[in-house]
C-alpha atoms as a PDB file:
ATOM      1  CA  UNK A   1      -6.054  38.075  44.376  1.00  0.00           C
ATOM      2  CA  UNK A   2      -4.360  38.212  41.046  1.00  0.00           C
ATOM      3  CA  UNK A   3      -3.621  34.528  41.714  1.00  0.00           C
ATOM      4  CA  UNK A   4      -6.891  33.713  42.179  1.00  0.00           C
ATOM      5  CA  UNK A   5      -8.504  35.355  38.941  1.00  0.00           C
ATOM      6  CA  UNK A   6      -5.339  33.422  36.940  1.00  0.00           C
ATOM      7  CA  UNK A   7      -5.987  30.128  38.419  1.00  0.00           C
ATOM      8  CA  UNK A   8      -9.877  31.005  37.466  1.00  0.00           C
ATOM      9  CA  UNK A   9      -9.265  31.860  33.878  1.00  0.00           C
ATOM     10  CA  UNK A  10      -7.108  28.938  33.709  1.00  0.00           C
ATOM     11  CA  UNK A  11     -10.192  26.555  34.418  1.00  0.00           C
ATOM     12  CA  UNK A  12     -12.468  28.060  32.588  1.00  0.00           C
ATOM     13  CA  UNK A  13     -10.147  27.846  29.591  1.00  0.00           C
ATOM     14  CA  UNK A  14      -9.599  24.116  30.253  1.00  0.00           C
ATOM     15  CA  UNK A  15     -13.353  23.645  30.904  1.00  0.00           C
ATOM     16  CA  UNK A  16     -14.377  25.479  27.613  1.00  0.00           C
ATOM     17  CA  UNK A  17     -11.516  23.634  25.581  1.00  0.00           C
ATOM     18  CA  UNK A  18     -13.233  20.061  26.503  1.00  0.00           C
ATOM     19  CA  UNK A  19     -16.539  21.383  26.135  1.00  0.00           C
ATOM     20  CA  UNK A  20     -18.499  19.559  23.630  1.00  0.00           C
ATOM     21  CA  UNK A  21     -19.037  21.786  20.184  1.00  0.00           C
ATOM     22  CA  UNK A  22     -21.906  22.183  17.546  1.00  0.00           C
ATOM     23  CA  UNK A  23     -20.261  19.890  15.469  1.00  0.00           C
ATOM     24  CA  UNK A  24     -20.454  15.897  15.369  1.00  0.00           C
ATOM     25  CA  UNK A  25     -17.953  13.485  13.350  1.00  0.00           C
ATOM     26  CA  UNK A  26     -20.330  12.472   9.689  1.00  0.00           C
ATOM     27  CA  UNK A  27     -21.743   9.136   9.887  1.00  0.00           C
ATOM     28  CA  UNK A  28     -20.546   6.781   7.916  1.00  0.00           C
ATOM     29  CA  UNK A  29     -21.878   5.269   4.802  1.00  0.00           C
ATOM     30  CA  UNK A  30     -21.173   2.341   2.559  1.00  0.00           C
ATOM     31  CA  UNK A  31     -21.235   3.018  -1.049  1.00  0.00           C
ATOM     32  CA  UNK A  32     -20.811  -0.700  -3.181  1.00  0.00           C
ATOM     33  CA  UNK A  33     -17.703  -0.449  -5.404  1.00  0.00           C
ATOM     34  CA  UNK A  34     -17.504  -3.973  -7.038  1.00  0.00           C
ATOM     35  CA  UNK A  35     -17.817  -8.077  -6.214  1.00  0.00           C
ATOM     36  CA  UNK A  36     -14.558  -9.695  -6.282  1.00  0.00           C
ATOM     37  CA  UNK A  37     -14.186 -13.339  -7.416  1.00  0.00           C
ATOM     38  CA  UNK A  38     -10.679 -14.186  -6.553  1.00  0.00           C
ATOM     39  CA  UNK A  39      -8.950 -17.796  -7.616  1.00  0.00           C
ATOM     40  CA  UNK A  40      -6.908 -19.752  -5.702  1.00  0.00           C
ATOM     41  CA  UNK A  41      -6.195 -22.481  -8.348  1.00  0.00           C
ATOM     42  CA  UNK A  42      -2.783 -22.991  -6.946  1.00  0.00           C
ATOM     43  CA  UNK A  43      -0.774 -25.122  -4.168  1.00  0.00           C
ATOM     44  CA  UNK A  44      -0.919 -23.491  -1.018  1.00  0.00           C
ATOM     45  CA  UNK A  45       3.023 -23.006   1.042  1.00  0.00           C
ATOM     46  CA  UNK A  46       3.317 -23.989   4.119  1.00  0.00           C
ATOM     47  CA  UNK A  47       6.418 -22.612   6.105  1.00  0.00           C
ATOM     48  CA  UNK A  48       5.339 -23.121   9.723  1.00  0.00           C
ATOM     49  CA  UNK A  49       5.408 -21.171  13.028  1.00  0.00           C
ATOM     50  CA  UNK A  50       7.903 -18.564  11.680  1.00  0.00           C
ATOM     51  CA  UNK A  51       7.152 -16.372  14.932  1.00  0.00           C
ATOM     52  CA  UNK A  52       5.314 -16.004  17.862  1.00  0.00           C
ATOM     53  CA  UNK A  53       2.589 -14.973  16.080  1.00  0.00           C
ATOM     54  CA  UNK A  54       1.741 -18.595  14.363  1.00  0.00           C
ATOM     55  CA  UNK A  55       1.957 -20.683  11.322  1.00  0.00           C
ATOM     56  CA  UNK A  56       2.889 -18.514   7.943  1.00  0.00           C
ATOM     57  CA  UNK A  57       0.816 -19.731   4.774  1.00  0.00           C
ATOM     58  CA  UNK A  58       1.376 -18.231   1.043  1.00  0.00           C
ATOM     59  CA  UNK A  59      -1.749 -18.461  -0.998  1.00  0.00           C
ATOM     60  CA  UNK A  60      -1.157 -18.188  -4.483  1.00  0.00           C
ATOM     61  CA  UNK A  61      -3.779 -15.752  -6.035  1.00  0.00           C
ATOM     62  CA  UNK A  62      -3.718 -16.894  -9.977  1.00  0.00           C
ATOM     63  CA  UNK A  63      -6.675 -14.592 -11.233  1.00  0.00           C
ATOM     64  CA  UNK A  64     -10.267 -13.463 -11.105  1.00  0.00           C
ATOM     65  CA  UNK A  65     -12.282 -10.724 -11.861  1.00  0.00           C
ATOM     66  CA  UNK A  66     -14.251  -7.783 -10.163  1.00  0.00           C
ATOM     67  CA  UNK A  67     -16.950  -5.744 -11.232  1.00  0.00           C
ATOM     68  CA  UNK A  68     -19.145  -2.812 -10.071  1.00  0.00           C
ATOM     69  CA  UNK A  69     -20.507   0.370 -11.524  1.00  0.00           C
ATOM     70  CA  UNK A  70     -17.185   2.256 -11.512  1.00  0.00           C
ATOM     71  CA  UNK A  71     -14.664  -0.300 -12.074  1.00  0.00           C
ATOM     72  CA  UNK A  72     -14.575  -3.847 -13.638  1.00  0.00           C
ATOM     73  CA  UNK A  73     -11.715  -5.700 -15.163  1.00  0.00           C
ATOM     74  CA  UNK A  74      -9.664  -9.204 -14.249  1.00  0.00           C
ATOM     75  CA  UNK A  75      -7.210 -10.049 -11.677  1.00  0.00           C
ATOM     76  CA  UNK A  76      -3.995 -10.648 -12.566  1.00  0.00           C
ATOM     77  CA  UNK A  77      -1.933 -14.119 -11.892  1.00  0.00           C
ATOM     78  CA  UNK A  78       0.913 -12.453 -10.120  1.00  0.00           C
ATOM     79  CA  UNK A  79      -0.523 -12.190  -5.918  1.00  0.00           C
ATOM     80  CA  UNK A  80      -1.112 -13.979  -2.753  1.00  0.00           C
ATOM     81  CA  UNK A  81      -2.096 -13.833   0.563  1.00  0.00           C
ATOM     82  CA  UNK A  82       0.977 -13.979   2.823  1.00  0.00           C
ATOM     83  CA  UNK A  83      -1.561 -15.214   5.372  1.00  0.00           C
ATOM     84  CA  UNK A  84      -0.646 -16.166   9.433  1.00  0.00           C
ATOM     85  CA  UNK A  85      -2.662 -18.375  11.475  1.00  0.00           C
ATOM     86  CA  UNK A  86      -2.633 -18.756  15.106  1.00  0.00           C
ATOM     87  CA  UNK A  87      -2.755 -21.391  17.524  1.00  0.00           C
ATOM     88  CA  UNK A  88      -6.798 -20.307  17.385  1.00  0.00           C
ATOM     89  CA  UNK A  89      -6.958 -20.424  14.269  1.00  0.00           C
ATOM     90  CA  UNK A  90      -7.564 -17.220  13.559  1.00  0.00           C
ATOM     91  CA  UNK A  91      -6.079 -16.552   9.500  1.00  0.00           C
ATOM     92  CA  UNK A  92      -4.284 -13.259   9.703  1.00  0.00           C
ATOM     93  CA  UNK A  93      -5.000 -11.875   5.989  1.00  0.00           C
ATOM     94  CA  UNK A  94      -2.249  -9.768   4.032  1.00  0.00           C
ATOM     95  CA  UNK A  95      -2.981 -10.398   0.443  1.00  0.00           C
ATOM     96  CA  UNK A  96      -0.841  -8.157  -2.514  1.00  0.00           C
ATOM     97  CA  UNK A  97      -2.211  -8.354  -5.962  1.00  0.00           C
ATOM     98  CA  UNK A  98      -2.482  -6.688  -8.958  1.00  0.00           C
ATOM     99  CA  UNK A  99      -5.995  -5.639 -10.899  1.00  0.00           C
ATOM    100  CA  UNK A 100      -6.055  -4.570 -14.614  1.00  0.00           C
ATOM    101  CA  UNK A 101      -9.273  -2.609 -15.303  1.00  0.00           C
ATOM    102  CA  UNK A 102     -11.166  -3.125 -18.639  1.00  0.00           C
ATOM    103  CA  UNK A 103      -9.424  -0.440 -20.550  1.00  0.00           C
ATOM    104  CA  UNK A 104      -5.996  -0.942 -19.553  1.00  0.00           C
ATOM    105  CA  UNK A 105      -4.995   0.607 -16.425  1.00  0.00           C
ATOM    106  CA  UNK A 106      -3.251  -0.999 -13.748  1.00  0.00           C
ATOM    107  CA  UNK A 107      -4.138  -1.175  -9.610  1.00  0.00           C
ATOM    108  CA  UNK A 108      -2.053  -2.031  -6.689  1.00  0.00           C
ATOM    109  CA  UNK A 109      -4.629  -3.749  -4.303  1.00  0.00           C
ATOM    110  CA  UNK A 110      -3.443  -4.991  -0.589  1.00  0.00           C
ATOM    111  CA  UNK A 111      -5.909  -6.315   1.706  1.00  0.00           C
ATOM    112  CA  UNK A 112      -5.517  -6.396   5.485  1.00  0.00           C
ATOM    113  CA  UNK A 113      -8.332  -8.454   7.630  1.00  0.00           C
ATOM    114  CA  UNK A 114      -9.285 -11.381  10.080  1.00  0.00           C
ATOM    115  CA  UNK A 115     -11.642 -14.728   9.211  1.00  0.00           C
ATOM    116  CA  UNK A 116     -12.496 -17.128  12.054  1.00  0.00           C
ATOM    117  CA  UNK A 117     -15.037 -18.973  13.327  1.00  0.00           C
ATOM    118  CA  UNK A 118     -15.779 -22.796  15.528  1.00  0.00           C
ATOM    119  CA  UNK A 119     -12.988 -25.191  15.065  1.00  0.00           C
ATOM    120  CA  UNK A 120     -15.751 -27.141  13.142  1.00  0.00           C
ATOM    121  CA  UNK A 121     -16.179 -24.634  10.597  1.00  0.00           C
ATOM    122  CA  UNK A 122     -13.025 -23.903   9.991  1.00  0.00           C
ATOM    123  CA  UNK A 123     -11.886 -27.559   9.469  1.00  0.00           C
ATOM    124  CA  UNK A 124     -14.148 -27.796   6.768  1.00  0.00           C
ATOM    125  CA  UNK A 125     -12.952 -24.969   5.401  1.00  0.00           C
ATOM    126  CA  UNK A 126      -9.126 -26.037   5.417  1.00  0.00           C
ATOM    127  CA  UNK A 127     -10.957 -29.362   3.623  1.00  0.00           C
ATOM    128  CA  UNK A 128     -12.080 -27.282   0.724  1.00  0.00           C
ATOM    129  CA  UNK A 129     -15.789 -27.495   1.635  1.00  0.00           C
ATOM    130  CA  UNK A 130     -18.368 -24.823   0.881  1.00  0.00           C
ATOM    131  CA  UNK A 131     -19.246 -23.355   4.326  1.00  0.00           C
ATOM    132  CA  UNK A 132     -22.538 -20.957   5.045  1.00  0.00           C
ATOM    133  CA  UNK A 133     -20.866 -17.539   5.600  1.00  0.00           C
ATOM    134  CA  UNK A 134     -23.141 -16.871   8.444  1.00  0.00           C
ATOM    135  CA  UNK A 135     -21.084 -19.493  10.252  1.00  0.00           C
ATOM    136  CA  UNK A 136     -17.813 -17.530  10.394  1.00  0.00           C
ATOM    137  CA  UNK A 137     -16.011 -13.915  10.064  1.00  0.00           C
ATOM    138  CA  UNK A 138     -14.105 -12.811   6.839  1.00  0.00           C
ATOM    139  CA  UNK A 139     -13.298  -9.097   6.892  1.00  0.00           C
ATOM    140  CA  UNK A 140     -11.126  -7.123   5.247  1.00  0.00           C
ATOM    141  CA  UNK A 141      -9.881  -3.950   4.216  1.00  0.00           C
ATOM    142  CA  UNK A 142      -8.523  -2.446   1.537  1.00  0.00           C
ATOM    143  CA  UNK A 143      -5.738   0.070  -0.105  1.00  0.00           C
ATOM    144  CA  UNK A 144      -5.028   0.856  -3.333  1.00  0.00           C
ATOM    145  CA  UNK A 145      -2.290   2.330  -5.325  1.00  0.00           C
ATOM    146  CA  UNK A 146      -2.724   3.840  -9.363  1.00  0.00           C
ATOM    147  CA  UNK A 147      -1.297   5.896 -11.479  1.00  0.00           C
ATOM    148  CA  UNK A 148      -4.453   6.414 -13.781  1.00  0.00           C
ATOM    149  CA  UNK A 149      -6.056   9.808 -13.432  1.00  0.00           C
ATOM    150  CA  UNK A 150      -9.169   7.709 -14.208  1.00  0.00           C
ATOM    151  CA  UNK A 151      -8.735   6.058 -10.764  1.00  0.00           C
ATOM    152  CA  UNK A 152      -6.835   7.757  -9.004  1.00  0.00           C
ATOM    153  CA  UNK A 153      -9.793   8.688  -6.160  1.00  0.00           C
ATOM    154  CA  UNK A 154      -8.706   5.042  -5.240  1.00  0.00           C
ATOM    155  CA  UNK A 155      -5.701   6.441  -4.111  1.00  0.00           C
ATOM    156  CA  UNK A 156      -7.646   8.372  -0.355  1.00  0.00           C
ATOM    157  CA  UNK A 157     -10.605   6.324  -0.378  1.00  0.00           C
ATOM    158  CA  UNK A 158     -10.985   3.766   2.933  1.00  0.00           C
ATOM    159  CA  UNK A 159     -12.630   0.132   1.256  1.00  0.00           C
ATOM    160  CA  UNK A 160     -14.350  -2.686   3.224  1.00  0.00           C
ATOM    161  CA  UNK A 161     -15.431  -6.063   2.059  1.00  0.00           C
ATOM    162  CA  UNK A 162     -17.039  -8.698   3.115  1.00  0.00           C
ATOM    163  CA  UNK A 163     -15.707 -11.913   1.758  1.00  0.00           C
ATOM    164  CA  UNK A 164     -16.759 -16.184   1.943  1.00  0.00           C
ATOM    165  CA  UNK A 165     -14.470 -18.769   0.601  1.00  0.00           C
ATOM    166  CA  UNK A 166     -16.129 -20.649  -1.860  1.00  0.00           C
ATOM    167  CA  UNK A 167     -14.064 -23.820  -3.466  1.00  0.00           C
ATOM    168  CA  UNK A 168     -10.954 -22.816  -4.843  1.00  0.00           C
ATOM    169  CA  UNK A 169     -12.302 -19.154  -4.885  1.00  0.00           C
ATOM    170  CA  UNK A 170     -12.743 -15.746  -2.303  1.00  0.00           C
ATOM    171  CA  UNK A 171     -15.759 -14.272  -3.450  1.00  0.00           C
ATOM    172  CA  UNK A 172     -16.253 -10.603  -1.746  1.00  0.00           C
ATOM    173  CA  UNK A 173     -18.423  -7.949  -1.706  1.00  0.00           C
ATOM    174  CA  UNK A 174     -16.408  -4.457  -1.290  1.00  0.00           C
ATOM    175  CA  UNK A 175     -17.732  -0.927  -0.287  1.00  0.00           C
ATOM    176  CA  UNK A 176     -16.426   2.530  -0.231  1.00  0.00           C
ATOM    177  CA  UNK A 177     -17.036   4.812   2.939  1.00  0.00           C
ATOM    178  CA  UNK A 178     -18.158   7.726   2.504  1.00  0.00           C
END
């Protein structure tokens, strides 16, 4: 009997432990941080299937600037986009660069995300033709790394954008969630 009333407990404890609770994970919201214009006014490197994974392309990123109602400022002429592009064609983006606010402080930004679309599309892109954004996907996300107190909620805040190529440019819209 004592068996029986342990192996009972011992259900109703895993029962109650993946019972549902009161609580429910906050939606989430997107508050706009700032448009990015970023330039790409420099030759692109081509090093070729360097793994599995496809063809490795370094996109200089010479400059720029962003803007929104808590930060604004210019981007510096010291990034790129170590960017990988499958068989696909889908472009793998990893871009590193640095921002320098309008008063003076310095931000680490590195942007992870995908952009693909018909085979169409994305030959006119690789021909440096303006392409409706509706007609492909460019997503990315975003970290960043300061040491201003200013700025520093940069630091633990998760950042989307939504970006278009347009001429020698990425233009993107980013957003906070909150």
């Amino acid at each position: 009997m004592k068996k029986v009333v342990t192996l009972l407990c011992g259900i109703c404890l895993i029962a109650l432990s993946h019972a549902e609770t009161q609580y429910n994970p906050p939606p989430i919201q997107l508050e706009p941080l700032a448009k990015f214009s970023v330039d790409l006014n420099a030759p692109v490197w081509e090093l070729g299937t360097t793994s599995d994974a496809g063809k490795r392309r370094i996109i200089p990123i010479t400059g720029g600037t962003f803007e929104g109602k808590t930060l604004k400022g210019r981007i510096l002429n010291n990034g790129a986009d170590w960017q990988i592009v499958d068989s696909k064609g889908l472009a793998i983006i990893d871009t590193r660069y640095l921002l320098e606010t309008d008063d003076g402080a310095l931000i680490y930004l590195q942007t992870k995300g995908y952009r693909h679309g018909s085979v169409e599309t994305l030959k006119q892109l690789a021909q440096g033709k303006d392409v409706d954004p509706k007609n492909y996907y460019f997503k990315i996300t975003m970290q960043f790394e300061t040491s201003s107190p200013k700025y520093s909620w940069l630091n633990q805040t998760v950042a989307v954008g939504s970006a278009m190529r347009l001429g020698k440019a990425v233009i993107y819209d980013a957003y906070t969630l909150k």
